[in-house]
Each structure stands twice: as structure tokens, then as C-alpha cells.
C-alpha atoms as a PDB file:
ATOM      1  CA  UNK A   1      35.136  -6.538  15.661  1.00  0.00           C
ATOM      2  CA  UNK A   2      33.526  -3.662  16.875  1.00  0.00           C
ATOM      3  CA  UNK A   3      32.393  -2.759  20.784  1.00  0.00           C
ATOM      4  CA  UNK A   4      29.115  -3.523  20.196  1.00  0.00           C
ATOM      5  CA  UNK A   5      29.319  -6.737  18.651  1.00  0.00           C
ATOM      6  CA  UNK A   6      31.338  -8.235  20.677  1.00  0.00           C
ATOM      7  CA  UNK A   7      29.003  -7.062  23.666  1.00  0.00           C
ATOM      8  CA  UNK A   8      26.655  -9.027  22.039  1.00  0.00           C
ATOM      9  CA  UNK A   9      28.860 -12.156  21.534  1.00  0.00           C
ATOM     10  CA  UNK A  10      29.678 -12.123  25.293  1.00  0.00           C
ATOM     11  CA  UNK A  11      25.719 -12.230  25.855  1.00  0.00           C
ATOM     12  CA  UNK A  12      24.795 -14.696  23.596  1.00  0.00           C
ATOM     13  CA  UNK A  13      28.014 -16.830  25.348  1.00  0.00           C
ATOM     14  CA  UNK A  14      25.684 -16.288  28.530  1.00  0.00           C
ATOM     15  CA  UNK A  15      24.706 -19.603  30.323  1.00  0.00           C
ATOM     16  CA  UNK A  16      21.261 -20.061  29.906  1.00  0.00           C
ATOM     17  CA  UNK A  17      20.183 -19.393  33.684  1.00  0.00           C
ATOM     18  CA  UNK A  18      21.437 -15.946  33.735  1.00  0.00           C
ATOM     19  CA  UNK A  19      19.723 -15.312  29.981  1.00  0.00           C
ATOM     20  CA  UNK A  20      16.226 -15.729  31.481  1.00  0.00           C
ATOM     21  CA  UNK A  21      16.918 -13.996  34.374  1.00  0.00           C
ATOM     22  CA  UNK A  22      18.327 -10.499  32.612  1.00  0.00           C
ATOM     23  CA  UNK A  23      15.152 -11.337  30.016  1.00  0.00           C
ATOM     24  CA  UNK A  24      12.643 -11.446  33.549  1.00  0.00           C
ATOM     25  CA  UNK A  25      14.175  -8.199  33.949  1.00  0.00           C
ATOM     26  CA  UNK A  26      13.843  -6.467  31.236  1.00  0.00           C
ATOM     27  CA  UNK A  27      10.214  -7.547  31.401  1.00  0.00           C
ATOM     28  CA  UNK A  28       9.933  -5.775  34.533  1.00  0.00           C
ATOM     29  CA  UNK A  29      11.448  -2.974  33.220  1.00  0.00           C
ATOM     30  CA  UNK A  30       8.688  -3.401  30.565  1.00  0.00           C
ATOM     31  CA  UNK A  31       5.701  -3.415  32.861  1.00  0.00           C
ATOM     32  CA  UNK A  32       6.739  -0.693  34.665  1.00  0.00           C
ATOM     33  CA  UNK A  33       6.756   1.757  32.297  1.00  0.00           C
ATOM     34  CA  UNK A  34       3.480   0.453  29.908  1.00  0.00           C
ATOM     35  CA  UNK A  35       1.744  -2.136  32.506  1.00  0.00           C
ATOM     36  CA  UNK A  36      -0.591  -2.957  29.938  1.00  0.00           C
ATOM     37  CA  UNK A  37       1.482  -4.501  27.649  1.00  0.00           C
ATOM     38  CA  UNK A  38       0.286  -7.760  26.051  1.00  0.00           C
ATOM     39  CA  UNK A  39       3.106 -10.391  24.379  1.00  0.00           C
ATOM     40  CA  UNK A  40       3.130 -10.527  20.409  1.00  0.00           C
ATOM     41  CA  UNK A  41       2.468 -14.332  20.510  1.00  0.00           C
ATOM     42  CA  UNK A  42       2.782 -16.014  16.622  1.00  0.00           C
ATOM     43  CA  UNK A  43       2.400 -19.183  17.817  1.00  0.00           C
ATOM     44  CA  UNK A  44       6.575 -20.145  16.727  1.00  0.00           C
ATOM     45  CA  UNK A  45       8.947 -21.158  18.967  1.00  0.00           C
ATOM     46  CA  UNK A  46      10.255 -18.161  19.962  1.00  0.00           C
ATOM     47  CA  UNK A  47       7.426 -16.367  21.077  1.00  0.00           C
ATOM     48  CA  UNK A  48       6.307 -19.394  22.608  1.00  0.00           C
ATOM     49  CA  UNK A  49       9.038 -19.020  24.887  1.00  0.00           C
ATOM     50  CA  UNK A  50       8.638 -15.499  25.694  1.00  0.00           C
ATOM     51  CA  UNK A  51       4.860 -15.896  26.468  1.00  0.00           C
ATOM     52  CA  UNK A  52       5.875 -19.029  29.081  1.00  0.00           C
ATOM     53  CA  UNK A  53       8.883 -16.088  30.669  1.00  0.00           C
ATOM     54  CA  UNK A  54       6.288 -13.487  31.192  1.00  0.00           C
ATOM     55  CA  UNK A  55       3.353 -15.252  32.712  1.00  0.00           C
ATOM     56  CA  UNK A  56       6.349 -16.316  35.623  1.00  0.00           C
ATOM     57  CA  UNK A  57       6.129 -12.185  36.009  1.00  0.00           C
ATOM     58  CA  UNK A  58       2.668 -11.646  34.737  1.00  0.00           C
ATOM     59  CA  UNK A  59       0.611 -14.825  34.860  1.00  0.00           C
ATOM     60  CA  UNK A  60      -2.163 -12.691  33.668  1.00  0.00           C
ATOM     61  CA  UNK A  61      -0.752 -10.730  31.094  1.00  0.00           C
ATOM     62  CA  UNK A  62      -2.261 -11.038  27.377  1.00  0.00           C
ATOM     63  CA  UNK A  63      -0.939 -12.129  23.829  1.00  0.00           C
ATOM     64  CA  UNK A  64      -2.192 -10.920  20.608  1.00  0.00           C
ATOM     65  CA  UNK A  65      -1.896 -12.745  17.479  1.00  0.00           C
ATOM     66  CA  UNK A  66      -2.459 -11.315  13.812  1.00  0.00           C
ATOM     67  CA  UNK A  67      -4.276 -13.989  12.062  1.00  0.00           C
ATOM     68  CA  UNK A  68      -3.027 -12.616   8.761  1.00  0.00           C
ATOM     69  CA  UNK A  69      -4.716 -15.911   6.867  1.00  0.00           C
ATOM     70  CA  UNK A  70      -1.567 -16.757   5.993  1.00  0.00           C
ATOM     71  CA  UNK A  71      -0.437 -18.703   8.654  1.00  0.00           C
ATOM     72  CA  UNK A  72      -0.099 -22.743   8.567  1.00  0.00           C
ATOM     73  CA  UNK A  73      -3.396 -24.221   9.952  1.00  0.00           C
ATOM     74  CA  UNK A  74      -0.622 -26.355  12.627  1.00  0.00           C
ATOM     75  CA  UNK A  75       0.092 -22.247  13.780  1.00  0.00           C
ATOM     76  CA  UNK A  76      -3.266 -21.630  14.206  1.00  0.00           C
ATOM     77  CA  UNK A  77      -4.589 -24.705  16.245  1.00  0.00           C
ATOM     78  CA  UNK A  78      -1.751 -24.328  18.830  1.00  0.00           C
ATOM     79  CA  UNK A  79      -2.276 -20.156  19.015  1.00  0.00           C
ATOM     80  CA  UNK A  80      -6.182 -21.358  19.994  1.00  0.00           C
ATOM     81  CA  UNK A  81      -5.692 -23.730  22.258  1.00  0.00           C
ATOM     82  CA  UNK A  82      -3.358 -21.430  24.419  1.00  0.00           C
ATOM     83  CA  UNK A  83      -5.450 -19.053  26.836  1.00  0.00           C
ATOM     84  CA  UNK A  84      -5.781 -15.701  27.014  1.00  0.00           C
ATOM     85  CA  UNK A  85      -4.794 -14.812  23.397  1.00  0.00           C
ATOM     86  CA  UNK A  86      -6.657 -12.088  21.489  1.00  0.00           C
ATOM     87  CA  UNK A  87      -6.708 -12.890  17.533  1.00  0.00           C
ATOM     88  CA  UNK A  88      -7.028  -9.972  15.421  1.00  0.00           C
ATOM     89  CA  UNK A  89      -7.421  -9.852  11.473  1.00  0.00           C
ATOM     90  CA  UNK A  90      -6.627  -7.348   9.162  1.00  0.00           C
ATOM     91  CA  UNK A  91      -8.797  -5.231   7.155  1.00  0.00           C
ATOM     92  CA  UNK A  92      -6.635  -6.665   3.518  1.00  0.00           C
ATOM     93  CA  UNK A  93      -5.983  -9.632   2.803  1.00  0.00           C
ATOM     94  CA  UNK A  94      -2.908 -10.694   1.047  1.00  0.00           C
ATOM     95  CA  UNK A  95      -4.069 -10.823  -2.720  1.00  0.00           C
ATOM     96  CA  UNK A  96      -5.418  -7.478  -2.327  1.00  0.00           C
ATOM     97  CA  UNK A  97      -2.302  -6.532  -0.488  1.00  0.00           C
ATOM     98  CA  UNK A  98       0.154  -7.375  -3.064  1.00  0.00           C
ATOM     99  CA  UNK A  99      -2.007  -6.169  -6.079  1.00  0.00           C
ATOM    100  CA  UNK A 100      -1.888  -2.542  -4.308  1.00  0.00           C
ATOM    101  CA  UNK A 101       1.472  -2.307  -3.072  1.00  0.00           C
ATOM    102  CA  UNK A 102       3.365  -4.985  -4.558  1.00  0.00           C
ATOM    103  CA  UNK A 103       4.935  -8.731  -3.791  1.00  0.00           C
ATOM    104  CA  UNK A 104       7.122  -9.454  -0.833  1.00  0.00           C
ATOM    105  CA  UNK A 105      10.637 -10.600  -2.241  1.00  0.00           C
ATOM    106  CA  UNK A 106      14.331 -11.147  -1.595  1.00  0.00           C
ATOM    107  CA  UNK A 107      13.861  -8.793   1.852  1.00  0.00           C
ATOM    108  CA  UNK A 108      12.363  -6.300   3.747  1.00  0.00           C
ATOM    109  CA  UNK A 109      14.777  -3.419   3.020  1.00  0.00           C
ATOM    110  CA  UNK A 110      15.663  -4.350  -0.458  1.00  0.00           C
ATOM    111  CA  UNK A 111      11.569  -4.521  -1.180  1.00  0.00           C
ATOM    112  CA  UNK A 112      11.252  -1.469   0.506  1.00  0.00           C
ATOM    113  CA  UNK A 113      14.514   0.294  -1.215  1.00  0.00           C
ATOM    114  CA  UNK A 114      12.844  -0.967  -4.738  1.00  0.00           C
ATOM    115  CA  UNK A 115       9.470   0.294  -4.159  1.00  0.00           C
ATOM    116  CA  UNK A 116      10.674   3.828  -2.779  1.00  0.00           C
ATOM    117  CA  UNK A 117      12.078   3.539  -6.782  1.00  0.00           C
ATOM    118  CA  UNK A 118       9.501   1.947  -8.378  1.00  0.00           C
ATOM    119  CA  UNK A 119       7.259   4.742  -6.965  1.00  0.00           C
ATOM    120  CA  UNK A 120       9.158   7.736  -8.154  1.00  0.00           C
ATOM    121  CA  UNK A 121       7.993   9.372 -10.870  1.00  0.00           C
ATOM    122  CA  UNK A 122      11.275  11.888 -11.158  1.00  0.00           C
ATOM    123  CA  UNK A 123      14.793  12.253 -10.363  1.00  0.00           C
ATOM    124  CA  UNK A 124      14.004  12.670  -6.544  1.00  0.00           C
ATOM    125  CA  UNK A 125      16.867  12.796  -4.092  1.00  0.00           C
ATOM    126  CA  UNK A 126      15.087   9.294  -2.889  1.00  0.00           C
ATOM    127  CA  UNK A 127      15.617   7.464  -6.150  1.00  0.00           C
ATOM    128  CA  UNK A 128      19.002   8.629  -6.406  1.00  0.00           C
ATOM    129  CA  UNK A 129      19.677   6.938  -3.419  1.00  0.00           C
ATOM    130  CA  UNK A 130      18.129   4.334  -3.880  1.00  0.00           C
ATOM    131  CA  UNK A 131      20.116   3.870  -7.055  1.00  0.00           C
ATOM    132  CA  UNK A 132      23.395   4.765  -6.657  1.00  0.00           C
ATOM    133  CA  UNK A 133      23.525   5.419  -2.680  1.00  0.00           C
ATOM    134  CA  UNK A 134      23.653   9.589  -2.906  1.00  0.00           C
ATOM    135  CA  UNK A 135      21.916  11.158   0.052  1.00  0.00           C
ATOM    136  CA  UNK A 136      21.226  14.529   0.449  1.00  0.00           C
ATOM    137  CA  UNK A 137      24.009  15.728   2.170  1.00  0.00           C
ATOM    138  CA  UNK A 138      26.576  14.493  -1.009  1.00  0.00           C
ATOM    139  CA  UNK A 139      27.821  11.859   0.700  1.00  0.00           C
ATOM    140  CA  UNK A 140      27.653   8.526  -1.081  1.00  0.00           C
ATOM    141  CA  UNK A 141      26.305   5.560   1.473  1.00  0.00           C
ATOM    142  CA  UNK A 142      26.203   1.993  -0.468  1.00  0.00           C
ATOM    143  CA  UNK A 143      24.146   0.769   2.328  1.00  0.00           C
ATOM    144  CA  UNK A 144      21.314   3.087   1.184  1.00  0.00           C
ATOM    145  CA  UNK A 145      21.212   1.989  -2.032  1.00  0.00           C
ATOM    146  CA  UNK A 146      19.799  -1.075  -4.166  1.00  0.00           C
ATOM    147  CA  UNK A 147      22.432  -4.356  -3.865  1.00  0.00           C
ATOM    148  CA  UNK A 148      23.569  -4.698  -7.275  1.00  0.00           C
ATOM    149  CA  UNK A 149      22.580  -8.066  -7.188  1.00  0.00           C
ATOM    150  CA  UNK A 150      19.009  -6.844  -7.100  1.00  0.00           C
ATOM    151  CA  UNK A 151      18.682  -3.558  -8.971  1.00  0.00           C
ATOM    152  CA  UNK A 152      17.540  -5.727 -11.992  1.00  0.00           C
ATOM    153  CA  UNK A 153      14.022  -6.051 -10.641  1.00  0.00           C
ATOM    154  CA  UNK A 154      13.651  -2.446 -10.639  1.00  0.00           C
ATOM    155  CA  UNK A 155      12.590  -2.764 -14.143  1.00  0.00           C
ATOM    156  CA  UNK A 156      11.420  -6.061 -13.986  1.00  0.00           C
ATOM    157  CA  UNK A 157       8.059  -5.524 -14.341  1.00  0.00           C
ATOM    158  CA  UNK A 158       7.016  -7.093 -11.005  1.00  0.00           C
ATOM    159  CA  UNK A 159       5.476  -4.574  -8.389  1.00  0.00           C
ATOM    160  CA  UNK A 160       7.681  -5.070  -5.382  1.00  0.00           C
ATOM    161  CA  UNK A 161       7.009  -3.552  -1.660  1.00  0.00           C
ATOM    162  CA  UNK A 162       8.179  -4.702   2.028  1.00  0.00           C
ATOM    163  CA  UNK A 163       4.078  -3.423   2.872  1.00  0.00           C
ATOM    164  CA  UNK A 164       2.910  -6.546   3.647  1.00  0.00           C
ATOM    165  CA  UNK A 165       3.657  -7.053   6.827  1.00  0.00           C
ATOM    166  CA  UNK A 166       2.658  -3.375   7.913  1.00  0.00           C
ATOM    167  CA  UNK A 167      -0.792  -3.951   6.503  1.00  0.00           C
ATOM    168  CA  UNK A 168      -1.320  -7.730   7.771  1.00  0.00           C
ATOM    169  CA  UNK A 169       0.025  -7.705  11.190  1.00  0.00           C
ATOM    170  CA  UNK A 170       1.229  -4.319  12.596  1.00  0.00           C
ATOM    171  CA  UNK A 171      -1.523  -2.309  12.002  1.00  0.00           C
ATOM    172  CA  UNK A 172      -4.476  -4.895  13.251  1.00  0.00           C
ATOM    173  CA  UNK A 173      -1.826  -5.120  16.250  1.00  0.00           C
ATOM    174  CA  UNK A 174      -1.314  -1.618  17.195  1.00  0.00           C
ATOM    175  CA  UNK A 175      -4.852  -1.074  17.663  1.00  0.00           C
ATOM    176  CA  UNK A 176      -4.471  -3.635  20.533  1.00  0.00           C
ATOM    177  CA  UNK A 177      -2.665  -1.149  22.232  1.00  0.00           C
ATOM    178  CA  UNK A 178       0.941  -0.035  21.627  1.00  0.00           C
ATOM    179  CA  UNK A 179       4.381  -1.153  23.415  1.00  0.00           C
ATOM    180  CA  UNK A 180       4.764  -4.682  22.210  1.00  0.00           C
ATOM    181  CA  UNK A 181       6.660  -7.982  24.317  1.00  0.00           C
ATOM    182  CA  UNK A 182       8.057  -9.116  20.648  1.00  0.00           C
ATOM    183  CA  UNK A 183      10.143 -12.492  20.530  1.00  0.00           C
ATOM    184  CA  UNK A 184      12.953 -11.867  18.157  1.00  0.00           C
ATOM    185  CA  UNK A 185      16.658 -11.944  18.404  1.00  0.00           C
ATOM    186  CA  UNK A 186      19.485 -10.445  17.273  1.00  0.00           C
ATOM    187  CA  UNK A 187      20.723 -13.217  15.550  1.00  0.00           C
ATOM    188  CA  UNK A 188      17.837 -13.684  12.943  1.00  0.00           C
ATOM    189  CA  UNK A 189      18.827 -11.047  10.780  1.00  0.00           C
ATOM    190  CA  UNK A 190      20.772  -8.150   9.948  1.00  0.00           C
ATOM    191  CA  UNK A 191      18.097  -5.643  10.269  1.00  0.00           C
ATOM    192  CA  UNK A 192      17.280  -6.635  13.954  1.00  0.00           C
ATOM    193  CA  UNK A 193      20.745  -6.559  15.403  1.00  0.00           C
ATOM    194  CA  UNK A 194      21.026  -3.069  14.347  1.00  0.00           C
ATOM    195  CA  UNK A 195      18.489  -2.488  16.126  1.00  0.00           C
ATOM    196  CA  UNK A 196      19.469  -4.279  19.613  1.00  0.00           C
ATOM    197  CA  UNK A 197      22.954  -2.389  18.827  1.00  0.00           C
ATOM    198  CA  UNK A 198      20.636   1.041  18.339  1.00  0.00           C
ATOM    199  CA  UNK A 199      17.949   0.394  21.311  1.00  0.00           C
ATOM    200  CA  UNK A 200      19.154  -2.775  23.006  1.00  0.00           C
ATOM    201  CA  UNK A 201      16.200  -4.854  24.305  1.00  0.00           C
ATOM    202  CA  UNK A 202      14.023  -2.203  25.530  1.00  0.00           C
ATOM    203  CA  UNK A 203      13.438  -0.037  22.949  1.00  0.00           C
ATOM    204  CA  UNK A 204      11.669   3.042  24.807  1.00  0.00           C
ATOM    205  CA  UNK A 205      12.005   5.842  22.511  1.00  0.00           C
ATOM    206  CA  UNK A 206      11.229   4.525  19.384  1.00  0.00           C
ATOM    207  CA  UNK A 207       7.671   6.178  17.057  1.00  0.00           C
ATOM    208  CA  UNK A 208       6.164   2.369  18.387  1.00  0.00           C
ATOM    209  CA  UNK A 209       8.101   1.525  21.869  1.00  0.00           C
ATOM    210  CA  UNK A 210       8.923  -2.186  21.596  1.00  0.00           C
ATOM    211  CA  UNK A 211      10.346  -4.785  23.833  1.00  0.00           C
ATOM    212  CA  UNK A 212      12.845  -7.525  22.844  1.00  0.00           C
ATOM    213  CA  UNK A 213      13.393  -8.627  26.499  1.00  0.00           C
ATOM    214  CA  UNK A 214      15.379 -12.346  24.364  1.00  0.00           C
ATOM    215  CA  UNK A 215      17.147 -10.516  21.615  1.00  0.00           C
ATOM    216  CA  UNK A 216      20.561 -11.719  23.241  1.00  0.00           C
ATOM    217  CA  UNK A 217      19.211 -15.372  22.888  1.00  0.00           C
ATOM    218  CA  UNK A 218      19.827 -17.791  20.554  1.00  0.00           C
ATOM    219  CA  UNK A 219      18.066 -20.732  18.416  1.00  0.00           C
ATOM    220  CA  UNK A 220      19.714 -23.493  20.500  1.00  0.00           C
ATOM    221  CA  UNK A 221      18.500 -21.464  24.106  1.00  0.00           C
ATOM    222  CA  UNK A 222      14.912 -21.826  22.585  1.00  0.00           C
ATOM    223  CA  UNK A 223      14.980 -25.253  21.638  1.00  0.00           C
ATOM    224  CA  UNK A 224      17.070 -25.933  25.190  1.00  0.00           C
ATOM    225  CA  UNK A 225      14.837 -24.384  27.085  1.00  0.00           C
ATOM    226  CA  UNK A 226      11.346 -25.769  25.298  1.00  0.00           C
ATOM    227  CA  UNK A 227      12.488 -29.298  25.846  1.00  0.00           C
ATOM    228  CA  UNK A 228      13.742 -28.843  29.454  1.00  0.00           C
ATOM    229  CA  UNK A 229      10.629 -26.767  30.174  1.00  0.00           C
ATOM    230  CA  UNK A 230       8.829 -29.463  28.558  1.00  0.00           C
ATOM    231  CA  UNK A 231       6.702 -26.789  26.984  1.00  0.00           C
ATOM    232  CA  UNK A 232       4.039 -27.678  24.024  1.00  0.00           C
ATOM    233  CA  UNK A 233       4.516 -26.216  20.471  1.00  0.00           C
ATOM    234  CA  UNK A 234       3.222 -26.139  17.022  1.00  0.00           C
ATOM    235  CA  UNK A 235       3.678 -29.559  15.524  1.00  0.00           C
ATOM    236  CA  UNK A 236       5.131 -27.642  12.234  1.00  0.00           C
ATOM    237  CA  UNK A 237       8.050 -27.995  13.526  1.00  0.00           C
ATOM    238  CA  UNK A 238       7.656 -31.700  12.917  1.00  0.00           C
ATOM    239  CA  UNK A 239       7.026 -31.510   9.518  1.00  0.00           C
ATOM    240  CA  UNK A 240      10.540 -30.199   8.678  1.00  0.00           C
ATOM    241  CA  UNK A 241       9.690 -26.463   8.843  1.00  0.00           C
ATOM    242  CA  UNK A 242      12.202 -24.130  10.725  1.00  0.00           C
ATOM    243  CA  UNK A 243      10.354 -20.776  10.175  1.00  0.00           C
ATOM    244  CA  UNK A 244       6.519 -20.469  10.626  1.00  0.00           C
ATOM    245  CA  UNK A 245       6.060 -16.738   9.157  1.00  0.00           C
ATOM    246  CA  UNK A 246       3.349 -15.963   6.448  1.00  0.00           C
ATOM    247  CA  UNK A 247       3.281 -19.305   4.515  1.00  0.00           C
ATOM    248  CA  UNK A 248       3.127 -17.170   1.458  1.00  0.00           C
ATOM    249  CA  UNK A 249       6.061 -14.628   1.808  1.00  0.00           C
ATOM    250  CA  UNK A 250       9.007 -14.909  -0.183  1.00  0.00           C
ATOM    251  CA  UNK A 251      11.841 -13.160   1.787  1.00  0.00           C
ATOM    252  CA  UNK A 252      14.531 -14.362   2.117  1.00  0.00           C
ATOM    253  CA  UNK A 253      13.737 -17.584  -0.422  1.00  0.00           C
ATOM    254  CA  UNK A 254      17.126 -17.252  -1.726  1.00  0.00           C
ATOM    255  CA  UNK A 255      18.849 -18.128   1.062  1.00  0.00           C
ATOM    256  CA  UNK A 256      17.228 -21.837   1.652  1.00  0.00           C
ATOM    257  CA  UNK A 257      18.481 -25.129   0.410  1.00  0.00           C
ATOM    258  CA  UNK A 258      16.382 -27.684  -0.484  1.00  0.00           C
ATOM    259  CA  UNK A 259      13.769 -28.573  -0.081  1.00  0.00           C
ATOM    260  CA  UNK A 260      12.584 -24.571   0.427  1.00  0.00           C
ATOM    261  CA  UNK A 261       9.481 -23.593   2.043  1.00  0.00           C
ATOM    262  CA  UNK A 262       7.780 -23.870  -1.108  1.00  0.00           C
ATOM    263  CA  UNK A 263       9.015 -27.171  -2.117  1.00  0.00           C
ATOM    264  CA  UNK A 264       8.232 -28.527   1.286  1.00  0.00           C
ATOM    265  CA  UNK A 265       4.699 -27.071   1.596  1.00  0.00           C
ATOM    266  CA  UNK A 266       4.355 -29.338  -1.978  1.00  0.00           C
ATOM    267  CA  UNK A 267       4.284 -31.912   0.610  1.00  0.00           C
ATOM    268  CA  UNK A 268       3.411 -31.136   3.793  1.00  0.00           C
ATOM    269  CA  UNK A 269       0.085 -29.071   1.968  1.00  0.00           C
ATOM    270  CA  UNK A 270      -0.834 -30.097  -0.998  1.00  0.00           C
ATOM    271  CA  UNK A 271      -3.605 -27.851  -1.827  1.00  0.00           C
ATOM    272  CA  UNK A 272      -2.230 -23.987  -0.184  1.00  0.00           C
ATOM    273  CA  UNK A 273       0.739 -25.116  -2.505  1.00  0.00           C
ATOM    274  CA  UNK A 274      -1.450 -25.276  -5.588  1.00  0.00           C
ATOM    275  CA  UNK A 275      -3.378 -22.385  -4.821  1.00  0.00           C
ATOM    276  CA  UNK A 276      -0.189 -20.049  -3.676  1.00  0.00           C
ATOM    277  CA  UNK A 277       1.926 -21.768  -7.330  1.00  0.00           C
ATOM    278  CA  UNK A 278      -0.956 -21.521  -9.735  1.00  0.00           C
ATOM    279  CA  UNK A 279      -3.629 -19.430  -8.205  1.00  0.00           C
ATOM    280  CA  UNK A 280      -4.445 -15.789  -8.138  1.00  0.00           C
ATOM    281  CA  UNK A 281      -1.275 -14.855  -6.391  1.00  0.00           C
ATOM    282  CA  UNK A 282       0.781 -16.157  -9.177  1.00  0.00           C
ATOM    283  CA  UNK A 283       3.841 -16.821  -7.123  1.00  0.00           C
ATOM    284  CA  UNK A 284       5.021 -19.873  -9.490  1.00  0.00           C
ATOM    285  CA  UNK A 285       5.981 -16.865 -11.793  1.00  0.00           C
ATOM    286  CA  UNK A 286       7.444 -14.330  -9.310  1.00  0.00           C
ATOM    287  CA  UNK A 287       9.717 -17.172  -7.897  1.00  0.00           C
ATOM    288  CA  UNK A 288      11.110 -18.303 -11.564  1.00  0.00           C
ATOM    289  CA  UNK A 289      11.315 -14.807 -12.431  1.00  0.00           C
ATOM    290  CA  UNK A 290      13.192 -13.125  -8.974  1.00  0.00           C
ATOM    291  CA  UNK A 291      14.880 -16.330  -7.788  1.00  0.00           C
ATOM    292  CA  UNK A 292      15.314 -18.495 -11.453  1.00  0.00           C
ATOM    293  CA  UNK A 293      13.991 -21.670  -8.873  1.00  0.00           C
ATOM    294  CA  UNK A 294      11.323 -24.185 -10.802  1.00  0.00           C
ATOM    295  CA  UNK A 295       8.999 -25.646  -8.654  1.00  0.00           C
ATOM    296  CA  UNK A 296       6.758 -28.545  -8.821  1.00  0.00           C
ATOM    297  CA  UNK A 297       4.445 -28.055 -11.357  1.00  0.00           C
ATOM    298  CA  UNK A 298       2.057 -30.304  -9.333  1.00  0.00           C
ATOM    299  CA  UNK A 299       1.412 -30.610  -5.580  1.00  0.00           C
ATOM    300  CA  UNK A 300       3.087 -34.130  -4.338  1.00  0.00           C
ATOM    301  CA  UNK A 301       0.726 -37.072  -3.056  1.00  0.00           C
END
């Protein structure tokens, strides 16, 4: 194990107390340098979480919340009845989205490393590493390139991009004001504890400056501290669901038992699932097709 993973382990091993109190700090730490930061509030648990820790600091400080139209309508009700949140929308919305860039699928960097291909229209040093892992320099780097598992879809015939997410939330976001109070951890993927082992919480120097003041945290510090806190949250949670992204995105799919997201929704909501399956965004077909799971041909009662 290397240096900076284990730092990480002996954080995460932190009792609870002194998590919130090094997160309160790097808050401060926050507000210092951009004192008109607002809190990226999504309405999940985490960010619930983080909005409660920084009105303690800041009891006036703002969220924001992209109201992407994807979002369950459970989300949305418990985003507007908590005060002092400004909703933004985005200028796309997600049909038009994926018919211009392409569908969200299997991840953000693989969707991204198979669009960068799917766009090419020569032997560009790009495509070659996206293919075989060649960068400029010579030097072959796997983790540049396509997972073999995945370089199929390439030539699939499905339109694949990680844009999504740019379009729907970061951009109507950003023009909130810059230097986010963001509610992710290290733990949730690979992707985001590189980047607490690149920039640690506060990331100051990055193009967009961002602050993950509970990257250190874990799943069972949120619930922990919502139940001991006694604070409110989205009744999704409820209804079975452990992730309350874009009700439509399919990263990540793979990885779920069942019942999945999708199967669930079948369920939970009936008629998003039968628009999302066997409506204009076709996803019934991109999910046999990228993941070989059959769904439900019909929405449960």
C-alpha cells in the first residue's frame, strides 16, 4: 500500500467527532479564500450533510442545485422545501443532450476515452491512445487507454460521451459563481480518490477551484451522523434507492445487483420507467446492447 492510501485509511479510521471538526476547517479554509462560496446541494445524503456542517460556520451561506429534469420528484420536493437554495436549469435537456454528444454508459472516463475515439476522424496521437494506451512521449500507459472489456462499443454503433453531466449540471452551476462546497468522498469511486490523493480536500489550484471539505468520510459517517443529528432527507432513500443521481444515467449499471436502478424505478415509478425503457431515449436498447441486462418489458403495478 502506498503513502497516500494509507493516509487516507488512517482518516477514514477517524472517530467521527474529529471528522467534522477537520471538515469545519477546511470550510474555513474555504471561506477565506472565496467567501462567496455557495454548497452544491443535490438534495442526497451526502450533501445533505455538508449543507447542515456549513450553516454551523455559515448559517447564511447558499446552495445551488441543477435541476437537470432528471432527478426523482422525492429529490426535488426535499431540495424545495430546504431554504435558501437557488435552482438552476440547463439550457439542454437530456434527449437533446445525448442525441448531440452521445449516451452516458459504463463510466465517466471510459465514455469519455470512447468518444475522444469515436470522434477521430484519423490516426491522431489521441486515438492511439485511446486504443492501445501510446502517448506522445512513446511510452505505453494502459490506464490511458480503452479497458478491453469495453473497446467493443467503439464500433458498436451507439454514440457514447461522459458530456452529460458537463452540459446538465456544471455549466448551469458555474454561472452561479465558481469555487464549489461539493459533497463527495473518496471512497465513491476511483476517479475521486485520485483526486483527494492529487488536491486533498481543498482543491485551490485546479481550472474550477473546488472544495471536498468530507472526502475523508465515509457512507456509514453520513448515515451516523443524519440519524444522530436527527436531520430530514429525501424519502428515496425509503424506497430502496442508495444513489439519487440523474434517474436516467447509466454509469456504472454494471456494477448493481438486483433489482438495479432501472428495475427498481419499474416499481417505485411506473411511468419515468416506461418513458426512459420505451420512449424517445431508447434506453431499453442501449442497456441490452452495452450491459446484455433485459428489463421489464412493462412497468410493474
Amino acid at each position: 500500500m502506498n503513502e497516500r492510501a494509507q493516509k487516507l485509511l488512517q482518516m477514514q479510521a477517524l472517530p467521527l467527532a474529529e471528522k467534522i471538526e477537520a471538515t469545519k476547517r477546511r470550510i474555513r479554509e474555504w471561506l477565506n479564500r472565496f467567501p462567496e462560496a455557495k454548497v452544491a446541494f443535490s438534495g442526497g445524503k451526502d450533501s445533505t450533510v455538508l449543507l447542515d456542517i456549513a450553516r454551523q460556520i455559515s448559517p447564511g451561506i447558499l446552495a445551488s442545485f441543477a435541476n437537470t429534469g432528471l432527478e426523482y420528484p422525492e429529490i426535488v420536493k426535499f431540495v424545495r422545501q430546504t431554504p435558501n437554495v437557488i435552482e438552476v436549469r440547463p439550457k439542454m435537456d437530456f434527449l437533446s443532450v445525448i442525441q448531440k454528444y452521445g449516451y452516458p454508459v459504463v463510466s465517466k472516463r471510459v465514455a469519455r476515452q470512447i468518444k475522444d475515439v469515436q470522434r477521430s476522424k484519423s490516426d491522431t496521437s489521441t486515438r492511439r491512445k485511446r486504443l492501445t494506451g501510446l502517448c506522445p512521449d512513446g511510452i505505453v500507459r494502459s490506464c490511458w487507454a480503452i479497458p478491453k472489456k469495453w473497446i467493443w462499443l467503439v464500433k458498436s454503433g451507439i454514440k457514447i460521451s461522459n458530456t452529460c453531466c458537463e452540459i446538465l449540471k456544471k455549466k448551469p452551476l458555474d454561472a452561479l459563481g465558481a469555487a464549489p462546497i461539493i459533497g463527495t468522498m473518496a471512497e465513491d469511486s476511483g476517479w475521486r480518490k485520485e483526486m483527494y490523493f492529487r488536491y486533498g480536500c481543498n482543491a485551490f489550484d485546479l481550472k474550477r477551484p473546488r472544495s471536498a471539505p468530507m472526502s475523508f468520510w465515509t457512507e456509514d459517517d453520513v448515515w451516523y451522523y443524519i440519524h444522530t443529528q436527527k436531520l430530514a432527507y429525501s424519502r428515496i432513500y425509503d424506497m430502496g434507492y442508495t444513489r439519487t443521481g440523474c434517474m436516467f444515467c447509466m454509469f456504472g449499471l454494471h456494477l448493481e445487483g438486483h433489482p438495479n436502478r432501472f428495475e427498481r424505478m419499474a416499481t417505485t415509478h411506473p411511468s419515468l420507467f416506461r418513458y426512459c425503457m420505451d420512449g424517445p431515449l431508447r434506453l431499453r436498447t442501449i442497456i441490452k446492447t452495452v450491459y446484455r441486462i433485459d428489463l421489464p418489458t412493462e412497468a410493474k403495478k
